[in-house]
Protein backbone atom coordinates (compact mmCIF):
# COMPACT_ATOMS: atom_id res chain seq x y z
CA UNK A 1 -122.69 -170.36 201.80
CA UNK A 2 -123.32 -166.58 200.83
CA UNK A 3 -124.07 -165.14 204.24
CA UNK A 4 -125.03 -161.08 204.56
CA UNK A 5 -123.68 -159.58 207.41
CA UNK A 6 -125.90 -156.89 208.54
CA UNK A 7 -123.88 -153.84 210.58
CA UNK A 8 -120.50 -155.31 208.75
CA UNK A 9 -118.75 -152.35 210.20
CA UNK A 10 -118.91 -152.85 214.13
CA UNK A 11 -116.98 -154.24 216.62
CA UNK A 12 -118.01 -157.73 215.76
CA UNK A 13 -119.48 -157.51 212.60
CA UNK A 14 -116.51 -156.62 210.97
CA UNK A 15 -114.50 -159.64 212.58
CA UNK A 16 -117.22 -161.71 211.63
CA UNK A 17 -117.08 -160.93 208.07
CA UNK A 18 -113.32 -161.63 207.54
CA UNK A 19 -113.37 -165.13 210.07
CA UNK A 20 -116.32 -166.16 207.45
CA UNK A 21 -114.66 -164.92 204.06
CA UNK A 22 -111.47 -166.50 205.43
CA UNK A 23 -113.29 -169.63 205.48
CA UNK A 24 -114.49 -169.26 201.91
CA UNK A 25 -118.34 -168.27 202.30
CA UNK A 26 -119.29 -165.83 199.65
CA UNK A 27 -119.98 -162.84 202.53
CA UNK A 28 -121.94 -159.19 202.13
CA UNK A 29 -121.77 -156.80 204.61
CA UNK A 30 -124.51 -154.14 205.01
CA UNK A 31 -123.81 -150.63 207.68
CA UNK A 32 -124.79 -147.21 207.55
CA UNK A 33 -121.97 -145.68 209.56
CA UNK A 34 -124.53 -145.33 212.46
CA UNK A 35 -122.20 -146.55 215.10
CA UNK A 36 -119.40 -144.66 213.92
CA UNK A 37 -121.76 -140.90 213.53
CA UNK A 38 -123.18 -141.55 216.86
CA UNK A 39 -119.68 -141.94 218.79
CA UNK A 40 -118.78 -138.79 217.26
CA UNK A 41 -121.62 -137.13 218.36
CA UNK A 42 -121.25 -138.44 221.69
CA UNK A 43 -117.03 -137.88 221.88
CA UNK A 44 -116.52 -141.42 222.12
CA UNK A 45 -114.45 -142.02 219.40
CA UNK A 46 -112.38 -145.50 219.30
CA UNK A 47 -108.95 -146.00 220.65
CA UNK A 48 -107.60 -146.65 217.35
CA UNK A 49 -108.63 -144.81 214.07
CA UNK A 50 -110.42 -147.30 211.99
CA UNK A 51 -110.77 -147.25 207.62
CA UNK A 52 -113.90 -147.33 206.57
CA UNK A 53 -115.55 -150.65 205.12
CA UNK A 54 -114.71 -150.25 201.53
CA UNK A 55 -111.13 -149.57 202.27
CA UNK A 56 -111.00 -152.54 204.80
CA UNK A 57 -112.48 -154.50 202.51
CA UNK A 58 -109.72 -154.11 199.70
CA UNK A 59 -107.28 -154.04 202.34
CA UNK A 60 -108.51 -157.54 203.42
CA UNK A 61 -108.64 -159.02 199.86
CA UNK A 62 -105.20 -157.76 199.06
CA UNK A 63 -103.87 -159.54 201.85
CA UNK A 64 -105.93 -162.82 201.76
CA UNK A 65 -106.94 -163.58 198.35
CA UNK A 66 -111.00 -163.26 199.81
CA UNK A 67 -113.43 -161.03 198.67
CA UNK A 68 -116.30 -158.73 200.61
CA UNK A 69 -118.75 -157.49 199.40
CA UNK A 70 -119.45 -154.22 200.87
CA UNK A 71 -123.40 -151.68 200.30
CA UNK A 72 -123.36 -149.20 202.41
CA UNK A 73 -127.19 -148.41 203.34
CA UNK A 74 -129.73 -148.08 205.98
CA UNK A 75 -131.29 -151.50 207.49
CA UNK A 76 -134.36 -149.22 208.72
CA UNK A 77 -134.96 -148.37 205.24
CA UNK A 78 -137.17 -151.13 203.59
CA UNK A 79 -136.32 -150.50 199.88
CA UNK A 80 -132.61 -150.65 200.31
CA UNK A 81 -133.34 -154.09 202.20
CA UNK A 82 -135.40 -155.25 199.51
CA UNK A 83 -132.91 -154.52 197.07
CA UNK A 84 -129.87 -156.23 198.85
CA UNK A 85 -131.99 -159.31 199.56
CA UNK A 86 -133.19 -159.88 195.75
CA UNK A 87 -130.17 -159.51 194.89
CA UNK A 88 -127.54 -161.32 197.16
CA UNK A 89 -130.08 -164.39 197.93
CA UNK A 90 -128.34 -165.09 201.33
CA UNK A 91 -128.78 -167.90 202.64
CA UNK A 92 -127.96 -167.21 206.20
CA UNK A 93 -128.32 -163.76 207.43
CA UNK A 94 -125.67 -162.52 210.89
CA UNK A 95 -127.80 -159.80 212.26
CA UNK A 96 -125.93 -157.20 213.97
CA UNK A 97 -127.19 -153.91 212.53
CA UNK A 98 -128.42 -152.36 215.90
CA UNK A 99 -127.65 -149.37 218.44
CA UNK A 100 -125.84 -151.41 220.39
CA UNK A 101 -125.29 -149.22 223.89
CA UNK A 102 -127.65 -149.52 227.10
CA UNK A 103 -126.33 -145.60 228.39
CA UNK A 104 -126.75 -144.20 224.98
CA UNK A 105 -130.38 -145.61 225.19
CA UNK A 106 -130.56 -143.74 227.95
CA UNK A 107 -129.33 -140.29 227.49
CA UNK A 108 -132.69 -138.39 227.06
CA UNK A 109 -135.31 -138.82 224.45
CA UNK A 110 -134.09 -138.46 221.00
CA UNK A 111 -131.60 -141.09 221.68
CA UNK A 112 -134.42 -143.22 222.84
CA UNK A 113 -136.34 -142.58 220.16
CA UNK A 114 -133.19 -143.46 217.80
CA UNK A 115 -132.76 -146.81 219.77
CA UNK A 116 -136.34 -147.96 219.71
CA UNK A 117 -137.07 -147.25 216.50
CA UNK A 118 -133.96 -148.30 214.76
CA UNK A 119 -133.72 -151.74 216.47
CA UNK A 120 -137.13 -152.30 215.95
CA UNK A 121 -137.50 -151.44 212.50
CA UNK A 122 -134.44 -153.31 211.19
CA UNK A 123 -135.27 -156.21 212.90
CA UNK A 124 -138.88 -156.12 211.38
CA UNK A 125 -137.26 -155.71 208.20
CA UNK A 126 -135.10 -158.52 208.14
CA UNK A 127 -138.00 -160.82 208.98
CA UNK A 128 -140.09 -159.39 205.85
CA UNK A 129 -136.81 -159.57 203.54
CA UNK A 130 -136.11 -162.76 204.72
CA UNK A 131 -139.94 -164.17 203.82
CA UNK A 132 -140.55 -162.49 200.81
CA UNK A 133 -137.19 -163.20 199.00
CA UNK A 134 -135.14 -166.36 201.01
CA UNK A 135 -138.18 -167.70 203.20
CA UNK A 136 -135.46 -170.93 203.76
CA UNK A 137 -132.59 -168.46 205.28
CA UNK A 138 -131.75 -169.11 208.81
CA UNK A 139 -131.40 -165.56 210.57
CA UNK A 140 -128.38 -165.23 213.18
CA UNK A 141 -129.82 -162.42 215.62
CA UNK A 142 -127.36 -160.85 218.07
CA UNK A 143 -129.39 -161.12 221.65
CA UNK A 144 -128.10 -159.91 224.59
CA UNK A 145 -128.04 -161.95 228.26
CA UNK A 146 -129.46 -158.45 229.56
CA UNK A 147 -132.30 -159.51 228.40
CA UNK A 148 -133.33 -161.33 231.23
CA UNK A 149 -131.94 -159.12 234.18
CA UNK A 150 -130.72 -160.87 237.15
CA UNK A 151 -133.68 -162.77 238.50
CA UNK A 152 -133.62 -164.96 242.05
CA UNK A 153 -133.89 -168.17 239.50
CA UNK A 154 -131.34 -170.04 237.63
CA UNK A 155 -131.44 -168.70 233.80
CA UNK A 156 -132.29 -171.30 231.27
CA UNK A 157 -131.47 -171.05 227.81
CA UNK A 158 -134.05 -168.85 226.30
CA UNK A 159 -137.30 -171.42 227.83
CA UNK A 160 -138.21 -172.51 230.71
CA UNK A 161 -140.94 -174.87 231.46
CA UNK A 162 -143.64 -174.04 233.77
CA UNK A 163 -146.48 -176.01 235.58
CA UNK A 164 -149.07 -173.81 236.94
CA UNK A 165 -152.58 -175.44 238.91
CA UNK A 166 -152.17 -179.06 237.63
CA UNK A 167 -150.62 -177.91 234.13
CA UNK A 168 -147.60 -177.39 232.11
CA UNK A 169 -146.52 -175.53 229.67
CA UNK A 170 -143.05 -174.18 227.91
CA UNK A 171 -142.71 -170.50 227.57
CA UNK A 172 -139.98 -168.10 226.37
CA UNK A 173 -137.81 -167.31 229.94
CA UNK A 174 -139.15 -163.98 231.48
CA UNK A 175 -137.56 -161.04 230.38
CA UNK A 176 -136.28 -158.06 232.60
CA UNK A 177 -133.60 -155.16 230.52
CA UNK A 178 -132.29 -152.91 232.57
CA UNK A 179 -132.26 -150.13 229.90
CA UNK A 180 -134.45 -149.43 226.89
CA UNK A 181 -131.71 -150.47 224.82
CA UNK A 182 -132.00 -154.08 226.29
CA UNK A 183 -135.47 -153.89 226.17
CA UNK A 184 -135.41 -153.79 222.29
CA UNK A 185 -133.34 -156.76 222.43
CA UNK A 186 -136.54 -158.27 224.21
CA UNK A 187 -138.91 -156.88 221.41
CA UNK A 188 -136.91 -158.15 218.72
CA UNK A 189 -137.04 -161.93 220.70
CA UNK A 190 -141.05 -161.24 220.99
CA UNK A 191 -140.81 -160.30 217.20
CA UNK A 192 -138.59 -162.81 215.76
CA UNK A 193 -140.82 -165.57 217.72
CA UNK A 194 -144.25 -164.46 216.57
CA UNK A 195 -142.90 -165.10 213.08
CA UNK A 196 -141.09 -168.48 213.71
CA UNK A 197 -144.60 -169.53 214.96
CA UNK A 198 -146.61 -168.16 211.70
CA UNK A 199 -143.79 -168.24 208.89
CA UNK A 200 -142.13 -171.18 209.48
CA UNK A 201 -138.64 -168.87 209.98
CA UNK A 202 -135.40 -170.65 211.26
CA UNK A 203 -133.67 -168.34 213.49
CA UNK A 204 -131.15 -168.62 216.27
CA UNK A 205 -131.16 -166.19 218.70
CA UNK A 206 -127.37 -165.61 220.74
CA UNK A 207 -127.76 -163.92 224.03
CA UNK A 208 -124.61 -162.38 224.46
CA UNK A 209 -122.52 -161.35 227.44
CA UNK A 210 -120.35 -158.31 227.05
CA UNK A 211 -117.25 -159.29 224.80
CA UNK A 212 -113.79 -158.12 225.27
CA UNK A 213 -110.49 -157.78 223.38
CA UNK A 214 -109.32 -156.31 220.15
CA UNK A 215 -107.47 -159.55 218.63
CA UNK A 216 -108.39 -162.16 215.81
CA UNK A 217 -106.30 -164.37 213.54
CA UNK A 218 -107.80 -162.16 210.54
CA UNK A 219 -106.96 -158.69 212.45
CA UNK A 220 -103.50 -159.88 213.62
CA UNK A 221 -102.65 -159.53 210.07
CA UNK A 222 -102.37 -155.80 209.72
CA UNK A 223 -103.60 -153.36 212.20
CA UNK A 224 -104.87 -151.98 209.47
CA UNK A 225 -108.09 -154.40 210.14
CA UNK A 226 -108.62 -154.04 213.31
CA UNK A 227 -112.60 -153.89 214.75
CA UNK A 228 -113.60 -150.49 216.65
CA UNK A 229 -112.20 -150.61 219.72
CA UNK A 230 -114.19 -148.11 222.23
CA UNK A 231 -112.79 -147.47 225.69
CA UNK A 232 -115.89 -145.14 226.86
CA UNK A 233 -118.48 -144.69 229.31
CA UNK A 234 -121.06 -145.18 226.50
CA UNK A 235 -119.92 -147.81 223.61
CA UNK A 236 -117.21 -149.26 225.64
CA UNK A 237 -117.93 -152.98 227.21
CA UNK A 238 -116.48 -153.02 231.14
CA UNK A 239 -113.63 -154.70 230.25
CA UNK A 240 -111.57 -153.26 227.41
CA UNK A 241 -112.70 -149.88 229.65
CA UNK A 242 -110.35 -151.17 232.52
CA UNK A 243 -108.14 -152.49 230.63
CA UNK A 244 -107.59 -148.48 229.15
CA UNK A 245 -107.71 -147.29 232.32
CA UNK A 246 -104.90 -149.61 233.65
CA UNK A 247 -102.89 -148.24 231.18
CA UNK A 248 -103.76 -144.62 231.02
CA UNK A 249 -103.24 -144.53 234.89
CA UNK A 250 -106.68 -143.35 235.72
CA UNK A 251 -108.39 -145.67 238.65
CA UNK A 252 -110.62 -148.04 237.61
CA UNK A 253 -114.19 -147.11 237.67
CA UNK A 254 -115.97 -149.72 239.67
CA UNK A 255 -120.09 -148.69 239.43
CA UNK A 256 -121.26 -149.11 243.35
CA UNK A 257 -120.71 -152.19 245.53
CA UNK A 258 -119.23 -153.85 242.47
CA UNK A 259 -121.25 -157.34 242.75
CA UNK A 260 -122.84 -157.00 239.60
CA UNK A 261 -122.00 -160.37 237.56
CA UNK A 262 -122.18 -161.26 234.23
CA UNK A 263 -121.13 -163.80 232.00
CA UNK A 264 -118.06 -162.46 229.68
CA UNK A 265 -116.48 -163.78 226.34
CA UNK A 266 -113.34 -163.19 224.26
CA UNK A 267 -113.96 -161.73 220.71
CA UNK A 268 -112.53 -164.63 219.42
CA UNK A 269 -115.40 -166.79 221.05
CA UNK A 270 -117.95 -164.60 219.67
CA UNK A 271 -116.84 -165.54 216.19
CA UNK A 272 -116.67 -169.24 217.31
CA UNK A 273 -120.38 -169.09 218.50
CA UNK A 274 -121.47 -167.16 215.37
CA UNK A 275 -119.78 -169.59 213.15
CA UNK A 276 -121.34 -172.78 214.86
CA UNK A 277 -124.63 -171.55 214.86
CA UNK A 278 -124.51 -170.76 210.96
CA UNK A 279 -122.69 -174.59 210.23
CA UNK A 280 -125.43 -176.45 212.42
CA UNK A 281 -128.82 -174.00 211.77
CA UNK A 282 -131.85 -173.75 213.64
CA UNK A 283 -134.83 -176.21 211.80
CA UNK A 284 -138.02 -174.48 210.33
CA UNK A 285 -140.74 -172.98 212.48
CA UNK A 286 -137.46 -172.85 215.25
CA UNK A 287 -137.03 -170.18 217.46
CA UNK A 288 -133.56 -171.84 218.93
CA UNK A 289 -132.35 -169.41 222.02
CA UNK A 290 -128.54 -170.08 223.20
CA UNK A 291 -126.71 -168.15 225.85
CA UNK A 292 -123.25 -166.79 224.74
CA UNK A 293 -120.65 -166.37 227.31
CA UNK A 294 -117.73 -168.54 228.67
CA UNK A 295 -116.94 -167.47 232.07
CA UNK A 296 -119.11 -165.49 234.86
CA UNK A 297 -117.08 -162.55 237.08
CA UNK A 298 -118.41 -159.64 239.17
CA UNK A 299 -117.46 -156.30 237.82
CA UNK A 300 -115.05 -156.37 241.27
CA UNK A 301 -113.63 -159.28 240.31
CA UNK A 302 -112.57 -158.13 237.13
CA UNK A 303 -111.27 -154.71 238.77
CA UNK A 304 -108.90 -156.77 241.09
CA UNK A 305 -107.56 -159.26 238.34
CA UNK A 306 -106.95 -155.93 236.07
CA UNK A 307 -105.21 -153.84 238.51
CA UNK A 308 -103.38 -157.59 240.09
CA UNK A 309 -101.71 -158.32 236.45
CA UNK A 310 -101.77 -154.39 235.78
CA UNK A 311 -98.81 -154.04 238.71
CA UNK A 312 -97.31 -157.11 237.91
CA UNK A 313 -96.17 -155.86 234.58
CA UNK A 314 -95.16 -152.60 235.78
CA UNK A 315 -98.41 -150.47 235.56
CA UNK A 316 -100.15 -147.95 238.20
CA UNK A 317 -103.06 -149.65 238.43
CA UNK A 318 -105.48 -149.37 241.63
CA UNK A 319 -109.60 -149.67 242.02
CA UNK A 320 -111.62 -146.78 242.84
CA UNK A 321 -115.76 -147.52 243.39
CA UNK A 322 -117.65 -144.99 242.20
CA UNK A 323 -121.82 -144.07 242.57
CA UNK A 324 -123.69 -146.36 239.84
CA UNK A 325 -124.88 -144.32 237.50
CA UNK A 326 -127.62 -147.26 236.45
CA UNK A 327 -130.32 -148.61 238.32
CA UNK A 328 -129.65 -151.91 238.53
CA UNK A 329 -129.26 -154.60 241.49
CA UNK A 330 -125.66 -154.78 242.95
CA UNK A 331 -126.14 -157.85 245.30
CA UNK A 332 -128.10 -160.70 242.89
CA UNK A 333 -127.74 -164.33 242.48
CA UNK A 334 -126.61 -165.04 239.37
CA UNK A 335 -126.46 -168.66 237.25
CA UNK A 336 -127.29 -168.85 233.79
CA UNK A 337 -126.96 -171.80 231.63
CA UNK A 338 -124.63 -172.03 228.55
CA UNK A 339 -124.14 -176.02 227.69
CA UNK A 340 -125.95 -175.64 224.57
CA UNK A 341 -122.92 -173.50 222.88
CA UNK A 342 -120.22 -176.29 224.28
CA UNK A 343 -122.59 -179.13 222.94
CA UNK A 344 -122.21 -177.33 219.23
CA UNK A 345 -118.24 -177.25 219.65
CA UNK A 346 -117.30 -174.10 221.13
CA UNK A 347 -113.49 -173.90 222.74
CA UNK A 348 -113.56 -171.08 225.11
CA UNK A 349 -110.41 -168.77 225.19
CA UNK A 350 -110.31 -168.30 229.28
CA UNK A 351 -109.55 -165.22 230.87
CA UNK A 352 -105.89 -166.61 232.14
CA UNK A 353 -103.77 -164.18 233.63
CA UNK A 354 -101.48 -164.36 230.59
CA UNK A 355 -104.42 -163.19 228.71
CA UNK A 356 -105.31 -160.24 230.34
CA UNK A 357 -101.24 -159.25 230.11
CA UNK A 358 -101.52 -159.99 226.59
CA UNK A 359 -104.60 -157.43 226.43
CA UNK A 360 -102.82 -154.95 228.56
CA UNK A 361 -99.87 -154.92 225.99
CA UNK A 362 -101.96 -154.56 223.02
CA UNK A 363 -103.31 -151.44 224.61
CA UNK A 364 -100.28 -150.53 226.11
CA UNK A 365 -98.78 -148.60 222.63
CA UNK A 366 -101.52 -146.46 222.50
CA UNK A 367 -101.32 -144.90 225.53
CA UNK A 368 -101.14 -141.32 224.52
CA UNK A 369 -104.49 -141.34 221.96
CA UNK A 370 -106.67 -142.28 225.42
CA UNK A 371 -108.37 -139.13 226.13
CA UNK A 372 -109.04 -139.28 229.92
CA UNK A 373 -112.30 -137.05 229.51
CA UNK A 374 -114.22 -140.46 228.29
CA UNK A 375 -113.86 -142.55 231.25
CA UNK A 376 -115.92 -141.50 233.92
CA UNK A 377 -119.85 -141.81 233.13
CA UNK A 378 -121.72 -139.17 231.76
CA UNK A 379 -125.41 -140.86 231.70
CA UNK A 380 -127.49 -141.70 234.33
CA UNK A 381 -130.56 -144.01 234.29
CA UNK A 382 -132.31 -141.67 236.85
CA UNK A 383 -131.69 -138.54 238.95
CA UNK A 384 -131.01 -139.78 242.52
């Protein structure tokens, strides 16, 4: 199917992209270089220096016979959108093209102001390019499982049904972010479902747990294709952050008591989950919510496997708690559902102990690019 990739250039767009070329789908991607100007603003460059997408693109097409085709152009801006859409005709759209980071969000204003109205607006966008040019294209929208905090309830899949005085209804799950960035991820839900209900839109929306790793079959090629791999306070997820750390020697930066769970998922999983939403779509006038994640660890847990494995293969590698710079609960129950994903045909890549060596050793060449000044956190959520 011709599918346009929207923020082509990330950390999983770009994966994305080559997984669905490989597979012979006639695939655009779409960035602006946002991600990329904002981490050098912020000194939070990648771990390894990455080509830009035209570059990549050839790169990937000289070494697998499969084309990408790459526009380079603002999401926010309506007339570029316009144009890609006439012209492409996609019929499934992968939306990624977001400020993706919760502690960016919350630096101070102007980033907030970035975050709002870039997520917003590109996600408006989408839904107008998608009715006035493919009305039948099923949009892939990256959610986030931040979304809906850590309430005392079991987390359902996006709905939950209610009965209230006698009645009963079925409403979207309530929503909680813990950061304006996740809290755009809740607008664009609100947005994308106020259209499903009045345009007849097919959409599936993936709430995602943070990902982790920096391998795929397609980047395994040449490291020459390798996704953005950030190791920082502010665009780095927890994991690939300790898994730096171990390496670079520095103690891992555990935020508070540590409790905080989440559900986590391998890169390669993300492109699974991506790829069986697009093969089985969501049905017209369907606003189809599925939680994305494999396996559920509190950020101690994943400290004490790290530094465990980190010693074992001859790394100084210790834990070292640290205030939270977020306001967040530390101490939550925690138990989302994510059958929904496994129903489709998803074959989760566990967090083995042979894995996390494996991700250790990957890192472990690049030791002397870490610079030590990203680790600990330079935002916080409020002044204590």
């Amino acid at each position: 199917m011709r599918v346009l990739i929207l923020g082509g250039d990330g950390y999983l767009g770009w994966p994305t992209a080559m997984r669905l070329a490989a597979r012979g789908d006639d695939v655009m991607v779409v960035d602006n270089y946002l991600r990329r100007t904002l981490a050098r603003e912020t000194g939070s460059e990648p771990l390894l220096t990455t080509l830009d997408l035209a570059v990549r693109s050839e790169t990937f097409a000289a070494i697998t016979g499969r084309s990408l085709r790459v526009e380079i152009g603002d999401c926010a801006d309506r007339a570029f959108m316009d144009r890609v859409f006439a012209d492409f005709q996609p019929e499934a759209v992968v939306h990624y093209a977001e400020q993706p980071s919760a502690p960016y969000s919350m630096m101070g204003y102007e980033q907030a102001r970035l975050t709002l109205h870039n997520n917003i607006g590109t996600t408006f966008n989408v839904i107008w390019s998608v009715m006035q040019h493919v009305p039948d294209a099923h949009i892939v929208k990256l959610g986030t499982m931040g979304e809906y905090g850590t309430p005392n309830i079991d987390i359902e899949e996006g709905w939950i049904d209610i009965e209230h005085k006698g009645r009963s209804d079925r409403f979207l799950f309530p929503r909680q972010g813990g950061s304006l960035y996740h809290t755009t991820k809740i607008l664009d839900t609100d947005l994308l479902w106020f259209y499903v209900r009045t345009h007849n839109l097919r959409v599936t929306d993936l709430m995602q747990g943070p990902v982790y790793g920096m391998s795929t079959r397609e980047a395994d090629c040449d490291q020459r294709l390798a996704p953005h791999f950030h190791y920082d306070d502010i665009f780095g997820t927890v994991l690939n952050r300790f898994l730096v750390q171990a390496v670079a020697g520095i103690p891992l930066t555990v935020y508070g008591s540590g409790e905080q769970t989440r559900g986590f998922l391998n890169l390669e999983d993300t492109l699974q989950c991506v790829e069986l939403s697009l093969r089985s779509p969501a049905r017209p006038g369907e606003l189809r919510i599925l939680n994305q994640f494999t396996e559920r660890f509190s950020v101690r847990q994943l400290a004490e496997r790290v530094c465990d494995v980190g010693n074992r293969i001859g790394l100084e590698v210790s834990v070292a708690p640290i205030q939270n710079p977020r306001k967040e609960r530390e101490d939550h129950y925690y138990n989302p559902a994510n059958r929904a994903l496994l129903d489709l045909g998803l074959e989760p890549h566990y967090l083995t102990d042979d894995v996390l060596a494996g991700l250790l050793e990957r890192v472990r060449p690049h030791r002397d690019a870490i610079d030590t000044r990203r680790i600990k956190p330079r935002v916080r959520w409020a002044e204590r």
